[in-house]
N, C-alpha and C. Protein backbone atom coordinates (compact mmCIF):
# COMPACT_ATOMS: atom_id res chain seq x y z
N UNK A 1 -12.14 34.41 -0.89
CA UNK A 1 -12.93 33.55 -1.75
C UNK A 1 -13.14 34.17 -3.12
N UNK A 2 -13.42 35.53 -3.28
CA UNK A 2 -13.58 36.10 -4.46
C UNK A 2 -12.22 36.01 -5.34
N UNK A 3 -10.84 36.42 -4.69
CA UNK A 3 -9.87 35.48 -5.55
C UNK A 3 -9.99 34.11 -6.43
N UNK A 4 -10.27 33.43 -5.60
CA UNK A 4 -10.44 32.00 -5.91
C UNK A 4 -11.35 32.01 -6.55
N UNK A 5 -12.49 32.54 -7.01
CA UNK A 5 -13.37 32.70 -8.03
C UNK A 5 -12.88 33.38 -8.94
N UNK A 6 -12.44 34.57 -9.33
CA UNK A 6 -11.71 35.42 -10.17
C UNK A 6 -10.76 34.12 -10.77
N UNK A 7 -10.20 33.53 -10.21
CA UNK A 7 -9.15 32.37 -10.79
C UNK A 7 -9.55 31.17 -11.37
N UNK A 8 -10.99 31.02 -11.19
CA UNK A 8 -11.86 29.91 -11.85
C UNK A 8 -11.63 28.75 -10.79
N UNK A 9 -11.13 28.88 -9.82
CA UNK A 9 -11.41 27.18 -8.51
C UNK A 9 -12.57 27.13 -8.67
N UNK A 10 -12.49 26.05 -8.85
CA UNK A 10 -13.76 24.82 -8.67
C UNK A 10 -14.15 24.12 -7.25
N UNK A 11 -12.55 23.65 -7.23
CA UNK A 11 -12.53 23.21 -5.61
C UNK A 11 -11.61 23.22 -4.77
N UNK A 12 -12.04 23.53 -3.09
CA UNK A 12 -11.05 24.00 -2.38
C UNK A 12 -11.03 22.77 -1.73
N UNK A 13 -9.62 22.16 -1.58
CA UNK A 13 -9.51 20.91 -0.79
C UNK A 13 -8.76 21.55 0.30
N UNK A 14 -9.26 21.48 1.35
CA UNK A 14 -8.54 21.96 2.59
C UNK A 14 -8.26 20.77 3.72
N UNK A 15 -6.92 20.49 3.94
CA UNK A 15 -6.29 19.39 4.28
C UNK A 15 -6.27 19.31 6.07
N UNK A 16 -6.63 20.11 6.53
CA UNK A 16 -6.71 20.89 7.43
C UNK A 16 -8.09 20.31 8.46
N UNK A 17 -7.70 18.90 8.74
CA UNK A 17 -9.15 18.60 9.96
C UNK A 17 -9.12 19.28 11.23
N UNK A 18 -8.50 20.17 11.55
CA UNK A 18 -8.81 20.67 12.60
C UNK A 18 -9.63 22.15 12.56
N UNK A 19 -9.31 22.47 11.55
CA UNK A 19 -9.87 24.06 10.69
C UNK A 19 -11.53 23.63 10.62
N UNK A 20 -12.06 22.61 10.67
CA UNK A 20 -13.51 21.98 10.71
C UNK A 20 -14.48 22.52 11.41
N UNK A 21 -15.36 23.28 11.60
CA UNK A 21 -15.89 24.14 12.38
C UNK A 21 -15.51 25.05 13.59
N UNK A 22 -13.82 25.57 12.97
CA UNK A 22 -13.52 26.79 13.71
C UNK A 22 -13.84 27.70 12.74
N UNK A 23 -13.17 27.48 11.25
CA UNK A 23 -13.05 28.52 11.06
C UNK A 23 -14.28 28.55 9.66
N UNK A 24 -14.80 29.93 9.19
CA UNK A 24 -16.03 30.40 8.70
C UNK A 24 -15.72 30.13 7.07
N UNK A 25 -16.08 29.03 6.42
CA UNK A 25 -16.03 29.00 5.26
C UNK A 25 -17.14 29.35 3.95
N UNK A 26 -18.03 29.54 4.69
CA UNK A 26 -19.58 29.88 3.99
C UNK A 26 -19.33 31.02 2.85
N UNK A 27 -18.69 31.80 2.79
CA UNK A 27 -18.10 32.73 1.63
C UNK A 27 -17.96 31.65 0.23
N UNK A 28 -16.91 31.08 0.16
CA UNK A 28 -16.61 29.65 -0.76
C UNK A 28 -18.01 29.39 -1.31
N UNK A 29 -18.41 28.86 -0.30
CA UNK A 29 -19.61 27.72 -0.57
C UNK A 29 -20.76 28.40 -1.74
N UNK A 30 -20.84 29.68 -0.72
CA UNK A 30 -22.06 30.82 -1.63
C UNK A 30 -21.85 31.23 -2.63
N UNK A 31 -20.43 31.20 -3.07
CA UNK A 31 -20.35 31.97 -4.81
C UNK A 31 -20.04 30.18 -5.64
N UNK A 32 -19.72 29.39 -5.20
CA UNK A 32 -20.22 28.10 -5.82
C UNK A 32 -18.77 27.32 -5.98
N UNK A 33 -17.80 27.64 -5.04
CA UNK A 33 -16.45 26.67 -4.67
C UNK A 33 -16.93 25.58 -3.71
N UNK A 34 -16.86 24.14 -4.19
CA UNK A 34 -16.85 22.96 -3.79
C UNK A 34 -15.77 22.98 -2.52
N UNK A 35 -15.92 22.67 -1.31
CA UNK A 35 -15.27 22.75 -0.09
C UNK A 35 -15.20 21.59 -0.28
N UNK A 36 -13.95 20.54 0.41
CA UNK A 36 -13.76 19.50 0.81
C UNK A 36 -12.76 19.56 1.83
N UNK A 37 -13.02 18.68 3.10
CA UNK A 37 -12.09 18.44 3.85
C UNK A 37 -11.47 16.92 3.83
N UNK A 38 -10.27 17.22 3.99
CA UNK A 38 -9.78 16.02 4.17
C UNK A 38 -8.44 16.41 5.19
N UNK A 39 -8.45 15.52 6.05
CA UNK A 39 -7.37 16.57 7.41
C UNK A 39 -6.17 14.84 6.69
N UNK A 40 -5.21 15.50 6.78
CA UNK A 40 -4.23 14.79 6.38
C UNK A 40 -3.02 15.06 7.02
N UNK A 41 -2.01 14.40 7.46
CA UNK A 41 -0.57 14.42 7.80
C UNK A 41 0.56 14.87 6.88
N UNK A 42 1.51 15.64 7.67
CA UNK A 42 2.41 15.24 6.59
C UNK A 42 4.02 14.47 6.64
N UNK A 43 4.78 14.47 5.90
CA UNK A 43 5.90 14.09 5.83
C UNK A 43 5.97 12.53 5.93
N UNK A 44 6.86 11.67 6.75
CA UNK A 44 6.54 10.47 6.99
C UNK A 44 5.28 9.74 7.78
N UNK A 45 4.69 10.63 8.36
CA UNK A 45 3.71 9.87 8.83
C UNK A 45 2.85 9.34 7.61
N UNK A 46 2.74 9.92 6.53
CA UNK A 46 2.17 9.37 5.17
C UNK A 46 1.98 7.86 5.20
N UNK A 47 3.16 7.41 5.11
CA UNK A 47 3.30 6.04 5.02
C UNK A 47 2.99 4.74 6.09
N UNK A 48 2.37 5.80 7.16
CA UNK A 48 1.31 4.83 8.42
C UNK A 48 0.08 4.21 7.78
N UNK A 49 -0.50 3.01 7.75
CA UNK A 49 -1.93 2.60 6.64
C UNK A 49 -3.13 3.19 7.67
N UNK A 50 -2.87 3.80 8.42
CA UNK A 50 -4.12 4.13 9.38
C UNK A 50 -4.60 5.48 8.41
N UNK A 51 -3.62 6.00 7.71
CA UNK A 51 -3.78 7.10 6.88
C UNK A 51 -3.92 6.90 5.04
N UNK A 52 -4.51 5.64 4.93
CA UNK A 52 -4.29 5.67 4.09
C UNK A 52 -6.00 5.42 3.02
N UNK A 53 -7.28 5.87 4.01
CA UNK A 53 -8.25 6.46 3.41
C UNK A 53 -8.21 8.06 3.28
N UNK A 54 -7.97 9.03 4.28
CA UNK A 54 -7.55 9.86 3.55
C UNK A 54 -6.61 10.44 2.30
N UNK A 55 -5.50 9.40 2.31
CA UNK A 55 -4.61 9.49 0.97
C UNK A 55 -5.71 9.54 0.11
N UNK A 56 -6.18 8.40 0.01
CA UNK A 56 -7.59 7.98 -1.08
C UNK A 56 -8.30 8.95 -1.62
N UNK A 57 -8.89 9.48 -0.81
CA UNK A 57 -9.77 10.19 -0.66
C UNK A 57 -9.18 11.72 -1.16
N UNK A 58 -7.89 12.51 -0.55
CA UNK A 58 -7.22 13.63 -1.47
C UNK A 58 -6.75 13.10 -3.27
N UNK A 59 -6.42 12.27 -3.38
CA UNK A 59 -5.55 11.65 -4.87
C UNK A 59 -6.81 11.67 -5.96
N UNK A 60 -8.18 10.92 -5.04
CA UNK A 60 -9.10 10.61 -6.17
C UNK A 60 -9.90 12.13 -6.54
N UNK A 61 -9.83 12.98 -5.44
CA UNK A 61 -10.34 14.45 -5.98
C UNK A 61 -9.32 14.94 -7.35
N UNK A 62 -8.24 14.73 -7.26
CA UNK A 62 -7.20 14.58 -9.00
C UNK A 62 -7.24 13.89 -9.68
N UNK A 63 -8.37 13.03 -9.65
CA UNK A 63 -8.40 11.98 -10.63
C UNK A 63 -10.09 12.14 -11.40
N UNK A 64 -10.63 13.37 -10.42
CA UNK A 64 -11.95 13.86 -11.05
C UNK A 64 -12.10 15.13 -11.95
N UNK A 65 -11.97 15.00 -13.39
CA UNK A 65 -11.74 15.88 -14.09
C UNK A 65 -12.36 17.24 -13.79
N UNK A 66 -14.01 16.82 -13.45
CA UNK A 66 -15.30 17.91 -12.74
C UNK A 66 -14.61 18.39 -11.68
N UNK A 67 -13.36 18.46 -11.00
CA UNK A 67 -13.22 19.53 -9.88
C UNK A 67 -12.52 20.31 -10.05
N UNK A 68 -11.39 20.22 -11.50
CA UNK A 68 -10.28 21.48 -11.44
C UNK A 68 -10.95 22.80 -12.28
N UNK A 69 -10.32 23.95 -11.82
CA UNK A 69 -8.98 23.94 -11.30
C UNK A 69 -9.36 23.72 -9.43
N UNK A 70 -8.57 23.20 -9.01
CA UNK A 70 -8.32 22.52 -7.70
C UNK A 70 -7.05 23.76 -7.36
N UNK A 71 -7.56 24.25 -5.44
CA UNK A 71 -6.42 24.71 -4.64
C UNK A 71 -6.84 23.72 -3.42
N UNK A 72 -5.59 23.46 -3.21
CA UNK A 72 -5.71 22.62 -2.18
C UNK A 72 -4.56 23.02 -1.19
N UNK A 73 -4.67 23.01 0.18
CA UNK A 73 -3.78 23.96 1.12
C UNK A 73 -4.02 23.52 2.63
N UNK A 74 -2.95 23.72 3.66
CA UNK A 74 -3.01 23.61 4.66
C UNK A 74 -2.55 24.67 5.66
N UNK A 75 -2.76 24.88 6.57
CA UNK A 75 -2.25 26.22 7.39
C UNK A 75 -1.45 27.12 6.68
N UNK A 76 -0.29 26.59 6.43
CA UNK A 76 0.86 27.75 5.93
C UNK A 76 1.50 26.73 4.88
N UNK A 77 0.77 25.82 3.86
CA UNK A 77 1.51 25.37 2.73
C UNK A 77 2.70 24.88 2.43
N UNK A 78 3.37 24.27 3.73
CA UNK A 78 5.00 23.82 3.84
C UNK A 78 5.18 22.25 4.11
N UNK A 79 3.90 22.14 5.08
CA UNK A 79 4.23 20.84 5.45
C UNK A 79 3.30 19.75 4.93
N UNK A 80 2.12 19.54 5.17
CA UNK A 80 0.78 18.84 4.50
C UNK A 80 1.22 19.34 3.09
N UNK A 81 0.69 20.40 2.51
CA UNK A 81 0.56 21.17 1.21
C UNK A 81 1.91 20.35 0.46
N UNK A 82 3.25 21.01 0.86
CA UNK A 82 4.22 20.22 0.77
C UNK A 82 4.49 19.02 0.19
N UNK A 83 4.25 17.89 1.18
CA UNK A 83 4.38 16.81 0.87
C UNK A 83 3.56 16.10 -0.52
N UNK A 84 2.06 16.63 -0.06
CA UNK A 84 1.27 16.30 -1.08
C UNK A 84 1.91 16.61 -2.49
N UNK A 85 2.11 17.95 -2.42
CA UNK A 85 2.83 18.52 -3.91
C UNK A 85 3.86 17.88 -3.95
N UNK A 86 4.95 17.23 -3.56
CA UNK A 86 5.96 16.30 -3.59
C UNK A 86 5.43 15.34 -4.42
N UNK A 87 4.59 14.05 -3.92
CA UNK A 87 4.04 12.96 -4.34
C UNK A 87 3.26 13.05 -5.99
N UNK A 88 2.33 14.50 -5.85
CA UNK A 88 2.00 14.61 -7.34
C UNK A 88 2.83 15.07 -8.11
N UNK A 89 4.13 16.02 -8.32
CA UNK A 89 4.82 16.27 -9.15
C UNK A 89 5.67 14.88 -9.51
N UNK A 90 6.06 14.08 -8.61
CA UNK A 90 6.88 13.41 -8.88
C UNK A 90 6.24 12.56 -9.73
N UNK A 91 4.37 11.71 -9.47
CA UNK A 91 3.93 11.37 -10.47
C UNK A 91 3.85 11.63 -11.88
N UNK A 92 4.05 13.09 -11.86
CA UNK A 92 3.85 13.45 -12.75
C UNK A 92 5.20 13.62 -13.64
N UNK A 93 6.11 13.34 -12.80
CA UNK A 93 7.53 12.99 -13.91
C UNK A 93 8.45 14.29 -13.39
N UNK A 94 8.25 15.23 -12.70
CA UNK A 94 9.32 16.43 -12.12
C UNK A 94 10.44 15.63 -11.83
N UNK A 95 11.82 16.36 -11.78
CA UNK A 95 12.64 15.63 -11.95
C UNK A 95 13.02 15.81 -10.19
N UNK A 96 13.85 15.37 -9.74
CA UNK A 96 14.02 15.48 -8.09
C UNK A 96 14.64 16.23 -7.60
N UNK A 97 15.25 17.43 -8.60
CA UNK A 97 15.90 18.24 -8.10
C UNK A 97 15.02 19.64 -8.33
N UNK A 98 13.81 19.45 -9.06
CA UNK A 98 12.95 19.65 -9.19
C UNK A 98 11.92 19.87 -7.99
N UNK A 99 11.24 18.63 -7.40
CA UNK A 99 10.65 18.67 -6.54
C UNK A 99 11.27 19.22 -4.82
N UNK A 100 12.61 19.19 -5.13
CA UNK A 100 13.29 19.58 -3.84
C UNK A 100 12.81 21.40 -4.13
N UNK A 101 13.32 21.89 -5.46
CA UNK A 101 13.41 23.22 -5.00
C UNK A 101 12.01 24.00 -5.02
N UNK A 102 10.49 22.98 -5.18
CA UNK A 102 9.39 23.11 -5.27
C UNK A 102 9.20 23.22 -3.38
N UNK A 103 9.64 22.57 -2.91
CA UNK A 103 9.31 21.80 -2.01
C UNK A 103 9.74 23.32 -0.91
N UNK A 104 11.48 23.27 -1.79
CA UNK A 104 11.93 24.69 -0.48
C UNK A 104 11.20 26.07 -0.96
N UNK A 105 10.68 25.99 -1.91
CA UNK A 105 9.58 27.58 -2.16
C UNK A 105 8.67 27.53 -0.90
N UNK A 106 8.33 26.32 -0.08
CA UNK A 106 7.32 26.63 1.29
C UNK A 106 8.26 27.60 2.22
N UNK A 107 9.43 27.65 2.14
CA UNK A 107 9.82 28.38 2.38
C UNK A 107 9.61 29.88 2.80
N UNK A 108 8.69 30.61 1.95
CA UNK A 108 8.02 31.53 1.57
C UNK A 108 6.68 31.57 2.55
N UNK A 109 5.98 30.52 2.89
CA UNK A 109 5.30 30.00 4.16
C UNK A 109 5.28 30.63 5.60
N UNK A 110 4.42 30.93 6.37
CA UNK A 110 4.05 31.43 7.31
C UNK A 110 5.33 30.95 8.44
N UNK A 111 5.56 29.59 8.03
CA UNK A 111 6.08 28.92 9.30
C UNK A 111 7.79 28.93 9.11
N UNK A 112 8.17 29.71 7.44
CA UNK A 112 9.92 29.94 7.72
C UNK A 112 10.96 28.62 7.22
N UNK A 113 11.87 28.96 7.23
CA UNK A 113 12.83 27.94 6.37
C UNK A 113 12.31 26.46 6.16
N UNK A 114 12.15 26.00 4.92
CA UNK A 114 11.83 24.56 4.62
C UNK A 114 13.20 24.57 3.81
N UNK A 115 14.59 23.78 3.89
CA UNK A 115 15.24 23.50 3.46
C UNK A 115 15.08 21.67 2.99
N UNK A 116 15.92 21.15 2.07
CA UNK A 116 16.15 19.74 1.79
C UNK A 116 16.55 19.43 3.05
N UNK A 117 16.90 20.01 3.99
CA UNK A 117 17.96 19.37 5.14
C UNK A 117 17.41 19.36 6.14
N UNK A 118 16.22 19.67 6.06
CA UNK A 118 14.64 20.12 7.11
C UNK A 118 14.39 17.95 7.85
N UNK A 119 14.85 18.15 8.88
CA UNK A 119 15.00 16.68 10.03
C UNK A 119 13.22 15.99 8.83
N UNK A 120 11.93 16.60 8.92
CA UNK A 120 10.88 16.08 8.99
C UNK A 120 10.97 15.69 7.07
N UNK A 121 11.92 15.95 6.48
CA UNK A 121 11.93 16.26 5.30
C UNK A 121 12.21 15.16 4.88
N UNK A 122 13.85 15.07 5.38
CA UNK A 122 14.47 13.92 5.46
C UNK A 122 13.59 12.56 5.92
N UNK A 123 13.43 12.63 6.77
CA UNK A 123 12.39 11.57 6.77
C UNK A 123 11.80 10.75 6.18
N UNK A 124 10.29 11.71 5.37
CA UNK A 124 9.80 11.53 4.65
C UNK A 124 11.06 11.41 2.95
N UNK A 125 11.58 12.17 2.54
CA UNK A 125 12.51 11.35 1.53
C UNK A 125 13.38 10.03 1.51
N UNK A 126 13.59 9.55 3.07
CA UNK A 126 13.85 7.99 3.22
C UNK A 126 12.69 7.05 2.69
N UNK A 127 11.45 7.51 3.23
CA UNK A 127 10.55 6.60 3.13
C UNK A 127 10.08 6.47 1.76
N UNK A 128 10.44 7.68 1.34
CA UNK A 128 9.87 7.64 -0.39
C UNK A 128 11.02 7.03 -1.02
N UNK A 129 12.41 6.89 -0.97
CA UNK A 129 13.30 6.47 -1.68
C UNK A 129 13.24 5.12 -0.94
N UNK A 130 12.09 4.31 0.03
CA UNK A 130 12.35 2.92 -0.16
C UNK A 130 11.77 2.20 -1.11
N UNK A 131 10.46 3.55 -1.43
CA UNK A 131 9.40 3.00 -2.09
C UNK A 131 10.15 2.06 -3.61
N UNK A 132 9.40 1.13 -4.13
CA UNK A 132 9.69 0.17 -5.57
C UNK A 132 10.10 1.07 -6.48
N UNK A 133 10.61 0.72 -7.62
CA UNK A 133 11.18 2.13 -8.40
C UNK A 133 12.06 2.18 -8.40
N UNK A 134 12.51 2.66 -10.08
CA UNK A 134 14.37 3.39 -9.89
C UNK A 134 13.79 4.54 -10.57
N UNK A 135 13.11 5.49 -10.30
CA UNK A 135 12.77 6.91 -10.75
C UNK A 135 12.00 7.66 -9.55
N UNK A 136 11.46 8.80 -9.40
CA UNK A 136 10.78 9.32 -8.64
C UNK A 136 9.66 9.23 -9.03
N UNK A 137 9.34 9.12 -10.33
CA UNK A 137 7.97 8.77 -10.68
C UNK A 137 7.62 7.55 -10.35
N UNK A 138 8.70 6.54 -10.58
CA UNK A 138 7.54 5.14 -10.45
C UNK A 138 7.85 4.83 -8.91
N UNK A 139 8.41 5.88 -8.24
CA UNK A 139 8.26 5.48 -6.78
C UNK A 139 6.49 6.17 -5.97
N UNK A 140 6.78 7.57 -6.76
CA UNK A 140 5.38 7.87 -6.77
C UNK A 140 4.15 7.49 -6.78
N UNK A 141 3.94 6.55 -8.06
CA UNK A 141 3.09 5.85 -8.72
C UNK A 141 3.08 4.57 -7.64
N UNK A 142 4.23 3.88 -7.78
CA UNK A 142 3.71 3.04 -6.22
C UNK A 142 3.61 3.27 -4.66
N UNK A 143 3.52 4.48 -4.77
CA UNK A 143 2.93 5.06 -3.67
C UNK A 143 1.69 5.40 -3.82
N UNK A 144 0.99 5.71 -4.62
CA UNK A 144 -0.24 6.13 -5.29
C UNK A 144 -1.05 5.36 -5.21
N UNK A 145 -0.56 3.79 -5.59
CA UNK A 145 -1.48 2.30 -5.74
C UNK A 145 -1.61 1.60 -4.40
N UNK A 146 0.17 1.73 -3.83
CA UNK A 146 -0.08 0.69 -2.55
C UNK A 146 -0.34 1.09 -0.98
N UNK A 147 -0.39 2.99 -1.19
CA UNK A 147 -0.58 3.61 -0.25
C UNK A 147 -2.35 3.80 -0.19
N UNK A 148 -1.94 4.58 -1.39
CA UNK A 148 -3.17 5.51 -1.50
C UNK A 148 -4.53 4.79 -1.91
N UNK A 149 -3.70 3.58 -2.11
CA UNK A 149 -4.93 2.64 -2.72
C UNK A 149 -5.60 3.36 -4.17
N UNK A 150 -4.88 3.65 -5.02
CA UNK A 150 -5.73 4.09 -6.22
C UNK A 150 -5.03 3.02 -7.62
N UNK A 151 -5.70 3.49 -8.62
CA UNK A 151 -6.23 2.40 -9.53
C UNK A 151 -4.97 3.16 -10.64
N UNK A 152 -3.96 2.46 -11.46
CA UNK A 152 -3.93 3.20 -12.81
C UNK A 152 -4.44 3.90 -13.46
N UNK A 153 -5.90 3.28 -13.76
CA UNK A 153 -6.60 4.68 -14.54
C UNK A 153 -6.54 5.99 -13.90
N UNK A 154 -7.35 5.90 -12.53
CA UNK A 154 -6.98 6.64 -12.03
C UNK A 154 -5.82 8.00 -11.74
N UNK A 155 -5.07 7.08 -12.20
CA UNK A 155 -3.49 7.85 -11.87
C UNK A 155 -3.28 8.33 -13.49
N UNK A 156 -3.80 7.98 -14.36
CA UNK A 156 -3.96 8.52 -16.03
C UNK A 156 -4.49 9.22 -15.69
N UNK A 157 -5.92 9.60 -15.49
CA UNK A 157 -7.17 10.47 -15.40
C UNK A 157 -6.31 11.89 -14.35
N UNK A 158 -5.21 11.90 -13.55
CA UNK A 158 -4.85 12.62 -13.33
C UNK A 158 -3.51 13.19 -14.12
N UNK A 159 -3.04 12.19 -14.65
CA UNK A 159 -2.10 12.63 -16.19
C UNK A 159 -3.34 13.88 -17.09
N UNK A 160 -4.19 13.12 -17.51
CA UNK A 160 -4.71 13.73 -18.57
C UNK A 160 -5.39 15.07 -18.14
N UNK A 161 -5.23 15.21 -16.94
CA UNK A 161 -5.41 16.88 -16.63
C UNK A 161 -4.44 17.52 -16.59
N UNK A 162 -3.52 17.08 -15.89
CA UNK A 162 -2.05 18.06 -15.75
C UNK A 162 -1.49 18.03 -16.08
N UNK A 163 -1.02 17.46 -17.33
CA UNK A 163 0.12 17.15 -18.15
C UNK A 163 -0.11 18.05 -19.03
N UNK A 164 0.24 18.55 -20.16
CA UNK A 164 0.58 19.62 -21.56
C UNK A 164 1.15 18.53 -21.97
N UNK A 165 0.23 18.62 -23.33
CA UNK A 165 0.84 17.38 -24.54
C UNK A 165 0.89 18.43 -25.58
N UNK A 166 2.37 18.13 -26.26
CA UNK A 166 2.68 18.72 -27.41
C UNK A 166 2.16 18.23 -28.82
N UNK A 167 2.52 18.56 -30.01
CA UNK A 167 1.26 18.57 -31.15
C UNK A 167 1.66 16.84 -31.47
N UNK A 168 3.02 16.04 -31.14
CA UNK A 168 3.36 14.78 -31.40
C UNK A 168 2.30 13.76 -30.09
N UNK A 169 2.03 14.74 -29.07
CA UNK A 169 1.38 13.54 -27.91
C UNK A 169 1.98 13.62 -26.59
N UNK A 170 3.09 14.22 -27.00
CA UNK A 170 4.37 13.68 -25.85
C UNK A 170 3.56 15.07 -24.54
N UNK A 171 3.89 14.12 -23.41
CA UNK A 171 3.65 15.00 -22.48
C UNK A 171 4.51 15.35 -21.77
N UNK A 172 4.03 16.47 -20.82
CA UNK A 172 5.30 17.12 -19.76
C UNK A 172 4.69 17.57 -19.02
N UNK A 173 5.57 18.19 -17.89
CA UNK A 173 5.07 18.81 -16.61
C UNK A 173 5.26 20.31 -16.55
């Protein structure tokens, strides 16, 4: 926790509903990191609507300027962690060869090879390449609205944190 303070987190989104009163988070809490749980799935199950108040509920914590800097994490950061980071880079305009080799850094992860060629991977990249869209962003973005149930602004209000705008306006990732 003192890391995560040294680093300025604001808030720890921990994706992780089963971690819910096993494990001892009161460290966080006491030096003044905002805990949130939100237990979330990953890969294709995303796109089940039974899951799609928690989507809500992780997307709009990025759409609240008052919580970053934001770490947000699941057991070993490959699969939940993963996906999530999939969906926001791509909003955010990463290009897809991009988000693949973001994706295989989980790699590095407790749990061992995350390749593009990973069965649960694949999957989930069918379901995102059915999504509306001829980009990864605006497949994103309508995943954002018709999944996640969130609003445009919304999905700005998380532009206007993570983006770097150069001295013309133009933004990037």
């Amino acid at each position: 926790a003192q890391d995560l303070l040294r680093l300025g987190v604001k808030t720890e989104l921990d994706m992780r509903g089963e971690a819910r009163g096993q494990v001892d988070f009161t460290t966080a809490e006491a030096i003044g990191i905002a805990r949130v749980f939100v237990p979330s799935v990953p890969y294709a199950a995303i796109f089940e609507k039974e899951h799609a108040p928690r989507l809500r509920e992780f997307f709009e914590i990025f759409a609240d300027p008052t919580r970053y800097p934001i770490y947000f994490h699941c057991w070993g950061g490959a699969d939940r962690t993963g996906t999530f980071a999939y969906i926001l880079g791509a909003a955010l305009g990463m290009s897809e060869q991009g988000l693949i080799t973001e994706y295989e850094f989980t790699s590095l992860s407790i749990w061992g090879v995350r390749s593009r060629n990973y069965g649960d991977f694949q999957a989930f990249l069918q379901g995102f390449a059915a999504l509306s869209g001829s980009t990864a962003q605006d497949k994103a973005r309508t995943f954002l609205v018709q999944y996640a149930g969130m609003t445009h602004e919304q999905i700005g209000m998380i532009e206007n944190v993570l983006l770097e705008k150069d001295e013309s306006g133009c933004a990037s990732v």
